[in-house]
N, C-alpha and C. Protein backbone atom coordinates (compact mmCIF):
# COMPACT_ATOMS: atom_id res chain seq x y z
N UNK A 1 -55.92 20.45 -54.07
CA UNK A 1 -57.30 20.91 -53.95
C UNK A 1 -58.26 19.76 -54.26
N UNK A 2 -58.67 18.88 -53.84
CA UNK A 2 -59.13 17.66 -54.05
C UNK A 2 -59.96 17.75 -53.33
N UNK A 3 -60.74 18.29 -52.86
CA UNK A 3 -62.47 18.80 -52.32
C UNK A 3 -62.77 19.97 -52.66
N UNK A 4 -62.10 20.91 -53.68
CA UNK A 4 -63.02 21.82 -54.86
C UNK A 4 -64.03 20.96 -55.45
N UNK A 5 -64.81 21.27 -55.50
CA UNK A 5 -66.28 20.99 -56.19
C UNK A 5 -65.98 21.18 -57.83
N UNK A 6 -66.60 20.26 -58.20
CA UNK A 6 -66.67 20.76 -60.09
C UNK A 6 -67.71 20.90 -60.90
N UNK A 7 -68.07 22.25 -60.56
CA UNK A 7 -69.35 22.37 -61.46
C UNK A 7 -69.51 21.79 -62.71
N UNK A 8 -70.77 21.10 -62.64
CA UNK A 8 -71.18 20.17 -64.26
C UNK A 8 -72.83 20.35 -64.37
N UNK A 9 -73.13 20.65 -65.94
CA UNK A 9 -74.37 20.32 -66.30
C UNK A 9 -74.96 18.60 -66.00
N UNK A 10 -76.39 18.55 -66.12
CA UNK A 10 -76.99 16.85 -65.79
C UNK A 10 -76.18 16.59 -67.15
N UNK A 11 -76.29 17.11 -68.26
CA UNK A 11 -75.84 16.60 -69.07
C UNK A 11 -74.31 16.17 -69.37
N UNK A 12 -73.84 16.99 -68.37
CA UNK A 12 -71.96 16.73 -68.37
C UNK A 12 -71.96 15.31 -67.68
N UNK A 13 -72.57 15.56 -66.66
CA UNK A 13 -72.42 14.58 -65.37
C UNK A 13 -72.80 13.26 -66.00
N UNK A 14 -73.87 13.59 -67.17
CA UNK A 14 -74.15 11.78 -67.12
C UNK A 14 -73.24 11.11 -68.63
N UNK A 15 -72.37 12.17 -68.89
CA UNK A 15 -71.43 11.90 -69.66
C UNK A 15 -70.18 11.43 -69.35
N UNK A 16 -70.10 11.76 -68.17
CA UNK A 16 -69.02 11.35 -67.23
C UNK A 16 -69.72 9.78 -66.62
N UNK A 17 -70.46 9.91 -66.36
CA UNK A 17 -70.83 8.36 -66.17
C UNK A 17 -71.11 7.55 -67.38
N UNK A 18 -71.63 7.58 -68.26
CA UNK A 18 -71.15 6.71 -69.40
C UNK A 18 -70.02 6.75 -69.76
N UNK A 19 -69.13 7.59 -69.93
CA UNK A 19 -67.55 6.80 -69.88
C UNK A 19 -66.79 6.19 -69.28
N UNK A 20 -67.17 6.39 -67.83
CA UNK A 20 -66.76 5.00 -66.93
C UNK A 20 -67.54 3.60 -66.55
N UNK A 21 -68.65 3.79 -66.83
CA UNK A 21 -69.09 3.14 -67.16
C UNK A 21 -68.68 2.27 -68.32
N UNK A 22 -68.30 2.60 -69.77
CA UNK A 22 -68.18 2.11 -70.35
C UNK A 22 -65.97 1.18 -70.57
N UNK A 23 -65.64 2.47 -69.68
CA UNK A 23 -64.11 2.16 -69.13
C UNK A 23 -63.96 0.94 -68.58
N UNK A 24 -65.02 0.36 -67.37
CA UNK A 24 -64.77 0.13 -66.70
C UNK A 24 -65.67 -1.56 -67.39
N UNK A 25 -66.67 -1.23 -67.95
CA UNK A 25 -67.45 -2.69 -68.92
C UNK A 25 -67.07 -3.57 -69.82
N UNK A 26 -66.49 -2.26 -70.60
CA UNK A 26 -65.88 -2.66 -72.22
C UNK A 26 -64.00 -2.62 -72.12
N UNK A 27 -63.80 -1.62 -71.96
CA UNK A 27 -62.01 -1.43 -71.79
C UNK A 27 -61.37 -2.28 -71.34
N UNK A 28 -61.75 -2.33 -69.89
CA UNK A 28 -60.84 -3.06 -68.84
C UNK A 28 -61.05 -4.82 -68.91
N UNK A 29 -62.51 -4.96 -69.47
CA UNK A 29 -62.29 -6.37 -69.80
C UNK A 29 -61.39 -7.02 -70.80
N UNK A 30 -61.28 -6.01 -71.87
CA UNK A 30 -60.73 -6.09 -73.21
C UNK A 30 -59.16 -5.95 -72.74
N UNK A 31 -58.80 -4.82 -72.04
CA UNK A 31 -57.21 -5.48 -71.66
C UNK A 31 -56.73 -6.33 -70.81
N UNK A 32 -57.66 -7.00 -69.98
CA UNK A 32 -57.20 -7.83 -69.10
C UNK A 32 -56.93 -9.24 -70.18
N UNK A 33 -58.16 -9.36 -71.01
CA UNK A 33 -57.82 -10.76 -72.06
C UNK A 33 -56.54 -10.43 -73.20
N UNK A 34 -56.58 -8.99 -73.05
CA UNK A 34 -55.02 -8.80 -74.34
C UNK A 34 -54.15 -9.75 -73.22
N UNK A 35 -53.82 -8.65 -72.11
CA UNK A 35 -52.78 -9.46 -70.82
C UNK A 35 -52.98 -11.22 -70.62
N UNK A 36 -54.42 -11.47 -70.44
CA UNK A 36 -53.90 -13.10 -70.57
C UNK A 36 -53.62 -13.88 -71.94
N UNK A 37 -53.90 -13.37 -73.05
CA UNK A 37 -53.13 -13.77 -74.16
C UNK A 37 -51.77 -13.76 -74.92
N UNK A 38 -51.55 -12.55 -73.76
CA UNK A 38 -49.98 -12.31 -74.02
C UNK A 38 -49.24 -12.93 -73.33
N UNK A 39 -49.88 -13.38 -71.88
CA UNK A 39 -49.00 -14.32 -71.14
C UNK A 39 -48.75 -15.70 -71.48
N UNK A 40 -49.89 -16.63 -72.36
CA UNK A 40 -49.21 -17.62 -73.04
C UNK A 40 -48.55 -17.77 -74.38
N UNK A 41 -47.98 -16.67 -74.38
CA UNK A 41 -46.94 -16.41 -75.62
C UNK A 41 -45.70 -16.84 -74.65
N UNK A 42 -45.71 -17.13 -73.23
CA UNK A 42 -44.52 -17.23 -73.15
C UNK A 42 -43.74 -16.68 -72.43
N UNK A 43 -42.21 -15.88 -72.69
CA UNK A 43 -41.64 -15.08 -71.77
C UNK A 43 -42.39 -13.50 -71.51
N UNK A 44 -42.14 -13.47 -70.67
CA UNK A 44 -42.66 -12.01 -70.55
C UNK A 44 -41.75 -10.94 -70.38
N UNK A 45 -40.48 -10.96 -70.05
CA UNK A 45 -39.67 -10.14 -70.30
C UNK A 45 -39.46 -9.41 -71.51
N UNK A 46 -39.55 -10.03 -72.56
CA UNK A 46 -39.38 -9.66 -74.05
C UNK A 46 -40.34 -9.78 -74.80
N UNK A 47 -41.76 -10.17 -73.81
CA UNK A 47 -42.98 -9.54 -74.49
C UNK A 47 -43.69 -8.45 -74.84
N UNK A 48 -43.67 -7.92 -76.29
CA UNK A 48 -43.72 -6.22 -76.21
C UNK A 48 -45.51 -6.67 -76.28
N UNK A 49 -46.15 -7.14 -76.59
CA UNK A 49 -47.80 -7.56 -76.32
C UNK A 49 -48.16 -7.29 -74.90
N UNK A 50 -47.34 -7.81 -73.96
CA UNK A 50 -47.67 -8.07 -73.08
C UNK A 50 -47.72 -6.96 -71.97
N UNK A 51 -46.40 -6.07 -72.68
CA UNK A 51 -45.78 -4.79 -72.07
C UNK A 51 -46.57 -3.72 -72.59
N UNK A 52 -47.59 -3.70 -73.83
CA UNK A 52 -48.05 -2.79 -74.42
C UNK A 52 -49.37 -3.20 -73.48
N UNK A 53 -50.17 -4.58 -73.43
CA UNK A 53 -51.61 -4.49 -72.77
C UNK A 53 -51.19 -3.88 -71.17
N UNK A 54 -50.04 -3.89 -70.73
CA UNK A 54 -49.74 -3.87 -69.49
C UNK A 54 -49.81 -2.12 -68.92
N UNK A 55 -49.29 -1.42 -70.20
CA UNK A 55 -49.17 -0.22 -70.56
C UNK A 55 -50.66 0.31 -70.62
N UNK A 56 -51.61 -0.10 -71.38
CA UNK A 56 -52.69 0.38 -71.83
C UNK A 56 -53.58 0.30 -70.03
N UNK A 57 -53.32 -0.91 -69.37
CA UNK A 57 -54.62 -1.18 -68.30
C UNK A 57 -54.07 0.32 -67.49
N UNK A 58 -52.57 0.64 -67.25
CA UNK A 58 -52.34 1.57 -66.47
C UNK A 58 -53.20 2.74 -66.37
N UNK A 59 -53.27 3.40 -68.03
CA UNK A 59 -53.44 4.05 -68.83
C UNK A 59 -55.35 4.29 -68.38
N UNK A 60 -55.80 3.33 -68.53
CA UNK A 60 -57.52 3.04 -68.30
C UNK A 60 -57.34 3.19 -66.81
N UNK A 61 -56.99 2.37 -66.10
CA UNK A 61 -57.07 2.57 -64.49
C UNK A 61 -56.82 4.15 -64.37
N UNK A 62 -56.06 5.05 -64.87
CA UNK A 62 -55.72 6.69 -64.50
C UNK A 62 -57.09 7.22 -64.92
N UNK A 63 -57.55 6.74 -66.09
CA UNK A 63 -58.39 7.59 -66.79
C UNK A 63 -59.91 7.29 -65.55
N UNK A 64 -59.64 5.88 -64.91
CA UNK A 64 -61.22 5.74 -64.48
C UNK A 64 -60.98 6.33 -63.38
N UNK A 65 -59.97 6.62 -62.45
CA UNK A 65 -59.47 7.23 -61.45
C UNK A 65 -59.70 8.42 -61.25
N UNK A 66 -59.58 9.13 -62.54
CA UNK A 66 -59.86 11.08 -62.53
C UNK A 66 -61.23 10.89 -63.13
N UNK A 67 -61.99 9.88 -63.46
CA UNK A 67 -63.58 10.43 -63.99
C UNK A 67 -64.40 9.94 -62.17
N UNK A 68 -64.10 8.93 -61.49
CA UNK A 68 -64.45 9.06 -60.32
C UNK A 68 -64.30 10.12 -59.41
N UNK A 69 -62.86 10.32 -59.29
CA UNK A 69 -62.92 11.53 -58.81
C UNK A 69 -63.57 13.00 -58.93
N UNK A 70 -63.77 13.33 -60.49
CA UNK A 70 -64.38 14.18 -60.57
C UNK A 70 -66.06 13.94 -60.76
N UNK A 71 -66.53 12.78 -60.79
CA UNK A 71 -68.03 12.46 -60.12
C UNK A 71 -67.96 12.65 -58.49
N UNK A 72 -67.07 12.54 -57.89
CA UNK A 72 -66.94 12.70 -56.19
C UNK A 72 -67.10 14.31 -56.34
N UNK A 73 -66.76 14.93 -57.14
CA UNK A 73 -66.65 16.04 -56.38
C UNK A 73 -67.48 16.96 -57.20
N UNK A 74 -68.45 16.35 -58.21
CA UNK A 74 -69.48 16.80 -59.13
C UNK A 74 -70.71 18.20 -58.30
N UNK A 75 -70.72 19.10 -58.25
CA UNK A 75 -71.39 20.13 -58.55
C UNK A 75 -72.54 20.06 -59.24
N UNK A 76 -73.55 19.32 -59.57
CA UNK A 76 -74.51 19.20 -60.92
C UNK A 76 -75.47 19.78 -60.40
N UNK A 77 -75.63 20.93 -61.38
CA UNK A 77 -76.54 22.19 -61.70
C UNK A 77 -77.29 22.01 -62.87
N UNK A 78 -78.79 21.87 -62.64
CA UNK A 78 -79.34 21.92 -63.58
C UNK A 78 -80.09 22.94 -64.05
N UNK A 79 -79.54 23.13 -65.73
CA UNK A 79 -79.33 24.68 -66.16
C UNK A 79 -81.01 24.87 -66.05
N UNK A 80 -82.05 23.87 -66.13
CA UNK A 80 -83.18 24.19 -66.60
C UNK A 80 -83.97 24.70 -65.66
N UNK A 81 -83.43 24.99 -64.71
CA UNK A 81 -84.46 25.80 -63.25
C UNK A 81 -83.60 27.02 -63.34
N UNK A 82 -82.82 27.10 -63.94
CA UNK A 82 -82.38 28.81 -63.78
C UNK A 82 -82.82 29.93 -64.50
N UNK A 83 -83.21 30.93 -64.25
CA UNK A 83 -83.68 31.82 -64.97
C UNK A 83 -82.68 32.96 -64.62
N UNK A 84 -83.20 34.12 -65.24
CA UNK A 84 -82.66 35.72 -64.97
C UNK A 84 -82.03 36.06 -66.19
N UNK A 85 -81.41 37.56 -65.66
CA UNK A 85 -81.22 38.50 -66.81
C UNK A 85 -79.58 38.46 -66.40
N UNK A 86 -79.20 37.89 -65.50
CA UNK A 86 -77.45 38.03 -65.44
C UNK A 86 -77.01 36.50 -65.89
N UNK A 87 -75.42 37.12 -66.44
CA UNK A 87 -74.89 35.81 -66.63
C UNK A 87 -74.04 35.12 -65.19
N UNK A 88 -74.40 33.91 -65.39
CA UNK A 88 -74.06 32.64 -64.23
C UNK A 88 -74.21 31.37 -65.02
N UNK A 89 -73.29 30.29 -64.07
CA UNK A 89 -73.31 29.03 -65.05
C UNK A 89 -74.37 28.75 -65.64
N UNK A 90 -74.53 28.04 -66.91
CA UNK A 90 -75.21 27.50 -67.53
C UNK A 90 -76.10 28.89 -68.22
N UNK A 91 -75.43 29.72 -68.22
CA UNK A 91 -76.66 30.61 -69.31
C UNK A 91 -75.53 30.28 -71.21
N UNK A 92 -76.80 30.54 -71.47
CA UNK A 92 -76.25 30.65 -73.00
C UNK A 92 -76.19 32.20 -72.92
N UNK A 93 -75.10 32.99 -73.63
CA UNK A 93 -74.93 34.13 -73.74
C UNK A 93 -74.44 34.45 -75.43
N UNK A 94 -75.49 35.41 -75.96
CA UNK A 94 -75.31 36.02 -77.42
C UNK A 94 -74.25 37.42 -77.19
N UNK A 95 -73.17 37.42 -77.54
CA UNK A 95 -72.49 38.32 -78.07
C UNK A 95 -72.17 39.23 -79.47
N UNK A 96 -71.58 40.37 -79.19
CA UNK A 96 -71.62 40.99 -80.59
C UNK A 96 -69.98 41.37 -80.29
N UNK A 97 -69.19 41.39 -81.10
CA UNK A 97 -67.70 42.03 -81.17
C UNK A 97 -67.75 43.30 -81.78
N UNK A 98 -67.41 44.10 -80.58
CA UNK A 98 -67.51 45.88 -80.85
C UNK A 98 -66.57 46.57 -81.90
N UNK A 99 -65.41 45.39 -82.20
CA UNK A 99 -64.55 45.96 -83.33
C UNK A 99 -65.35 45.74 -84.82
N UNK A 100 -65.47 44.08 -84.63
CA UNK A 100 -65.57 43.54 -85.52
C UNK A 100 -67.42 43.34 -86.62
N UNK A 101 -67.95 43.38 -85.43
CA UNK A 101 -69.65 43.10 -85.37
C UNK A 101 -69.75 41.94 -85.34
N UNK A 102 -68.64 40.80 -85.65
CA UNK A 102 -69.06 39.10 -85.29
C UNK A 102 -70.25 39.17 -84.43
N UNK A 103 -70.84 38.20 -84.42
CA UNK A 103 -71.93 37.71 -83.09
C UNK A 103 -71.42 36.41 -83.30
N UNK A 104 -71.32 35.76 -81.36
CA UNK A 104 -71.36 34.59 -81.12
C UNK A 104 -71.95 34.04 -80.13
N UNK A 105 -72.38 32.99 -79.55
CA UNK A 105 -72.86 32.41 -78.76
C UNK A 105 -71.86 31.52 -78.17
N UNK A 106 -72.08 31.82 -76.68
CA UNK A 106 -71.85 30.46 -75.80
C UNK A 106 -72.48 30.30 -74.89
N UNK A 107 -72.38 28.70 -74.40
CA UNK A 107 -72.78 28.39 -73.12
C UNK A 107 -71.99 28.21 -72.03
N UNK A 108 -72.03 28.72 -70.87
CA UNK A 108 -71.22 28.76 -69.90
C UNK A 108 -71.46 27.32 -69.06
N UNK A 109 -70.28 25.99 -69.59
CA UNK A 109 -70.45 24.99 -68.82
C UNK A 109 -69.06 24.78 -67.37
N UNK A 110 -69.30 23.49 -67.34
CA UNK A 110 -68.39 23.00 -66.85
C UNK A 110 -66.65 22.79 -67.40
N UNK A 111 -65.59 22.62 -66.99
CA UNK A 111 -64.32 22.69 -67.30
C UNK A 111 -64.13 21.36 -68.45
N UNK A 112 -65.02 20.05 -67.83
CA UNK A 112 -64.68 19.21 -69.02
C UNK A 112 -65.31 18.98 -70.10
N UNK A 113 -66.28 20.11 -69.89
CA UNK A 113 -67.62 19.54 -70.92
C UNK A 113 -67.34 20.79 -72.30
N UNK A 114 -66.13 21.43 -71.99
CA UNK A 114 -65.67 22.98 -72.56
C UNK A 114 -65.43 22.16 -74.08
N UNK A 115 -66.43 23.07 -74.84
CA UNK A 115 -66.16 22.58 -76.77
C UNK A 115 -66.13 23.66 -77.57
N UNK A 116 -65.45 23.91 -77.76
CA UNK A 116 -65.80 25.82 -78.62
C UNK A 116 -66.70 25.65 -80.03
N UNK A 117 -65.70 24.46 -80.39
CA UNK A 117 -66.97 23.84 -81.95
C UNK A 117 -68.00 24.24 -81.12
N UNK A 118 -68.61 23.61 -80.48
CA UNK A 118 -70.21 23.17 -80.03
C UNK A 118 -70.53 24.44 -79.30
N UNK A 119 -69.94 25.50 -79.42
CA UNK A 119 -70.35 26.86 -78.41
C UNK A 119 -70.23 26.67 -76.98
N UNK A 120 -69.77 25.67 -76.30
CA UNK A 120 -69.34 25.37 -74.99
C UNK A 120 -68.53 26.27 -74.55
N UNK A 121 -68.25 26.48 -73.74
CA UNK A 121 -67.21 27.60 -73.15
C UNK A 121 -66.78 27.17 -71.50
N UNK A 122 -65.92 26.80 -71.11
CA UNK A 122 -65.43 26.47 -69.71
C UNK A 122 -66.07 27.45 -68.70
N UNK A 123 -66.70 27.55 -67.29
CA UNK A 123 -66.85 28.42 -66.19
C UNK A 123 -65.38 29.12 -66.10
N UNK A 124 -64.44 28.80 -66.36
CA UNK A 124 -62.90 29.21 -66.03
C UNK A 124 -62.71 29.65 -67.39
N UNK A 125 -63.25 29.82 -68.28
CA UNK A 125 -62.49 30.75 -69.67
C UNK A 125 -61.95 31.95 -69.03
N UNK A 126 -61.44 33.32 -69.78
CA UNK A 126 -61.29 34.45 -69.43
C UNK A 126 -62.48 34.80 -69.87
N UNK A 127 -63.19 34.17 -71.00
CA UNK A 127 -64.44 34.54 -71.70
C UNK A 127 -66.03 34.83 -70.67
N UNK A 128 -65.59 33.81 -69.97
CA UNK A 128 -66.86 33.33 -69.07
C UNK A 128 -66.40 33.94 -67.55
N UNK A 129 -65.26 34.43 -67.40
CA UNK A 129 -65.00 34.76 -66.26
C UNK A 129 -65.49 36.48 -66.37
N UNK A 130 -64.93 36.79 -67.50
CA UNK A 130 -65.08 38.42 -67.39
C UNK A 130 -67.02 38.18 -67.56
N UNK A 131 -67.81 37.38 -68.28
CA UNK A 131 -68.86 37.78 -68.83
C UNK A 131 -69.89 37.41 -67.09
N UNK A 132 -69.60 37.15 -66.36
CA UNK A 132 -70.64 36.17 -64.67
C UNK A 132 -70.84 37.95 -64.52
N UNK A 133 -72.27 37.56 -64.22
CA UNK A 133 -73.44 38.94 -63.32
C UNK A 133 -72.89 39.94 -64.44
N UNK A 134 -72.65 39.81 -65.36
CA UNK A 134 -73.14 41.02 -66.78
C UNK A 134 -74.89 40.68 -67.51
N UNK A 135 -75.02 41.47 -67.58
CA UNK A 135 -76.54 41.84 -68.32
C UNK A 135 -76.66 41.73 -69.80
N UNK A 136 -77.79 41.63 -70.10
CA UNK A 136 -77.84 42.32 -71.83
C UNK A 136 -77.87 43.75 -71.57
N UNK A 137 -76.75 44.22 -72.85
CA UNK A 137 -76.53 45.37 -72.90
C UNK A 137 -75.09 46.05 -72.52
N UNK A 138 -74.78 45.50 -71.67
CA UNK A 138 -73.52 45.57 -71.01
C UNK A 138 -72.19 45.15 -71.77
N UNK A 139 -70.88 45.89 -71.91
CA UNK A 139 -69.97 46.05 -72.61
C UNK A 139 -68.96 45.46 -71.77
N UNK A 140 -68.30 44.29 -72.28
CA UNK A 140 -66.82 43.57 -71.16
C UNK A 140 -66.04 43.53 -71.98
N UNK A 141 -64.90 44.08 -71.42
CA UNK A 141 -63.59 43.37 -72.09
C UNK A 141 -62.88 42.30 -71.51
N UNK A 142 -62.56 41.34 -72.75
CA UNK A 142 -61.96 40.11 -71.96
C UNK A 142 -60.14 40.18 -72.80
N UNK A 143 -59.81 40.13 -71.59
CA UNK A 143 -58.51 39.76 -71.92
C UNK A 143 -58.14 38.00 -71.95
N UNK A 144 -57.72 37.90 -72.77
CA UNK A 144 -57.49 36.24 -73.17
C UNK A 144 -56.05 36.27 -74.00
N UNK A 145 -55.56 35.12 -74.34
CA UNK A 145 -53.95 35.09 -74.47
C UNK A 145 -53.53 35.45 -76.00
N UNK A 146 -54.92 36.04 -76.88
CA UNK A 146 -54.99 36.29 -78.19
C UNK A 146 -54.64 37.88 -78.22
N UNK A 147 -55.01 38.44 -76.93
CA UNK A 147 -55.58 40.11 -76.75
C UNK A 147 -56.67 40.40 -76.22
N UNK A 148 -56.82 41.31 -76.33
CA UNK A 148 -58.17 41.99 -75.55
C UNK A 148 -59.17 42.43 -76.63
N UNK A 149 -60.73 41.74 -76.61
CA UNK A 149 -61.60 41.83 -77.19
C UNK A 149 -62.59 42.56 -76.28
N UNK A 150 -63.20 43.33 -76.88
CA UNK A 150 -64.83 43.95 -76.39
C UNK A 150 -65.79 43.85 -77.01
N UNK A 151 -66.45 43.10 -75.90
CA UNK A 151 -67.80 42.49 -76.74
C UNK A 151 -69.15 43.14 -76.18
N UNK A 152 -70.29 43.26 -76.61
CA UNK A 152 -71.78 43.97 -75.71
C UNK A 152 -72.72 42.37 -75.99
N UNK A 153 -72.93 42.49 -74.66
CA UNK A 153 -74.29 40.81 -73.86
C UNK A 153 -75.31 41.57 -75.25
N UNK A 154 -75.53 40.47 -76.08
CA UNK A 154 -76.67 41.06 -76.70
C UNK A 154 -77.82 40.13 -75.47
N UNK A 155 -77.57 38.92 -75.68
CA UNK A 155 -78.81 37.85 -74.85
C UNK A 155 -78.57 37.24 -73.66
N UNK A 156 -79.13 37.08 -72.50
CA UNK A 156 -78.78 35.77 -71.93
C UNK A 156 -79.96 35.17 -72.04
N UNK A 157 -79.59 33.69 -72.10
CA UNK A 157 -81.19 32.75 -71.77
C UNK A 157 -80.28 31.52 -71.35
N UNK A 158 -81.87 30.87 -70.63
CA UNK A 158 -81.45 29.63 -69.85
C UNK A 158 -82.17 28.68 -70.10
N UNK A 159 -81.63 27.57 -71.29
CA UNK A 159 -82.58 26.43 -71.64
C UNK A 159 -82.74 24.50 -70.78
């Protein structure tokens, strides 16, 4: 599936570009000089320096490989023109737990930008999947790999 689209906040998106950015400035210069310092050590067969910087550039080349790619195929939605009373990407949504009375908040982002510390929540949670075009007021149950919770939309808003 390598022309699915990947929905991202401006703010995901330009997070994804400062890390390749910075992959591609800082990293890759830094292992190319490990690699030429390891090469005048000498043999290279039985250079574990040489086999470890050799290891690491692979390692950076994969990583800058899947952050391009997923800038190619970037989706960027910016949450701050969206409004309404249903949930869709980028709303922050206040919950209440109908067993428990917890209240929590999340924001419905993108897949890589997903932080639960930070109230992030993936578009692909079960969380965020059961909660899209629910209202305040409205009662979902989400099944997720813990069990099944029921929660009521206390809020949506879109900052």
């Amino acid at each position: 599936m390598a022309t699915e689209r990947v929905p991202m906040t401006v703010e995901g998106f330009k997070k994804l570009e400062a890390e390749l950015h910075r992959l591609k400035a800082e990293e890759r210069p830094r292992i190319i000089q490990q690699i030429s310092d390891a090469r005048e050590h000498g043999d290279l067969s039985e250079n574990a320096e040489y086999h470890a910087a050799k290891e690491a550039q692979g390692l950076n080349e994969a990583k800058v490989a899947e952050i391009e790619d997923k800038i190619g195929r970037a989706d960027v939605i910016d949450t701050s023109k969206l409004s309404g009373n249903t949930v869709k990407f980028g709303a922050t949504v206040s919950l209440e737990d109908e067993d428990s009375g917890d209240k929590v908040k999340y924001r419905i982002v993108g897949e890589h930008e997903a932080n639960v510390r930070e109230g992030k929540i993936s578009i692909n949670s079960p969380i965020a999947r059961a909660l899209i075009g629910k209202s305040e007021g409205d009662v979902v149950d989400v099944t997720a790999p813990g069990g099944t919770c029921t929660y009521e939309v206390v809020s949506v808003r879109y900052v």
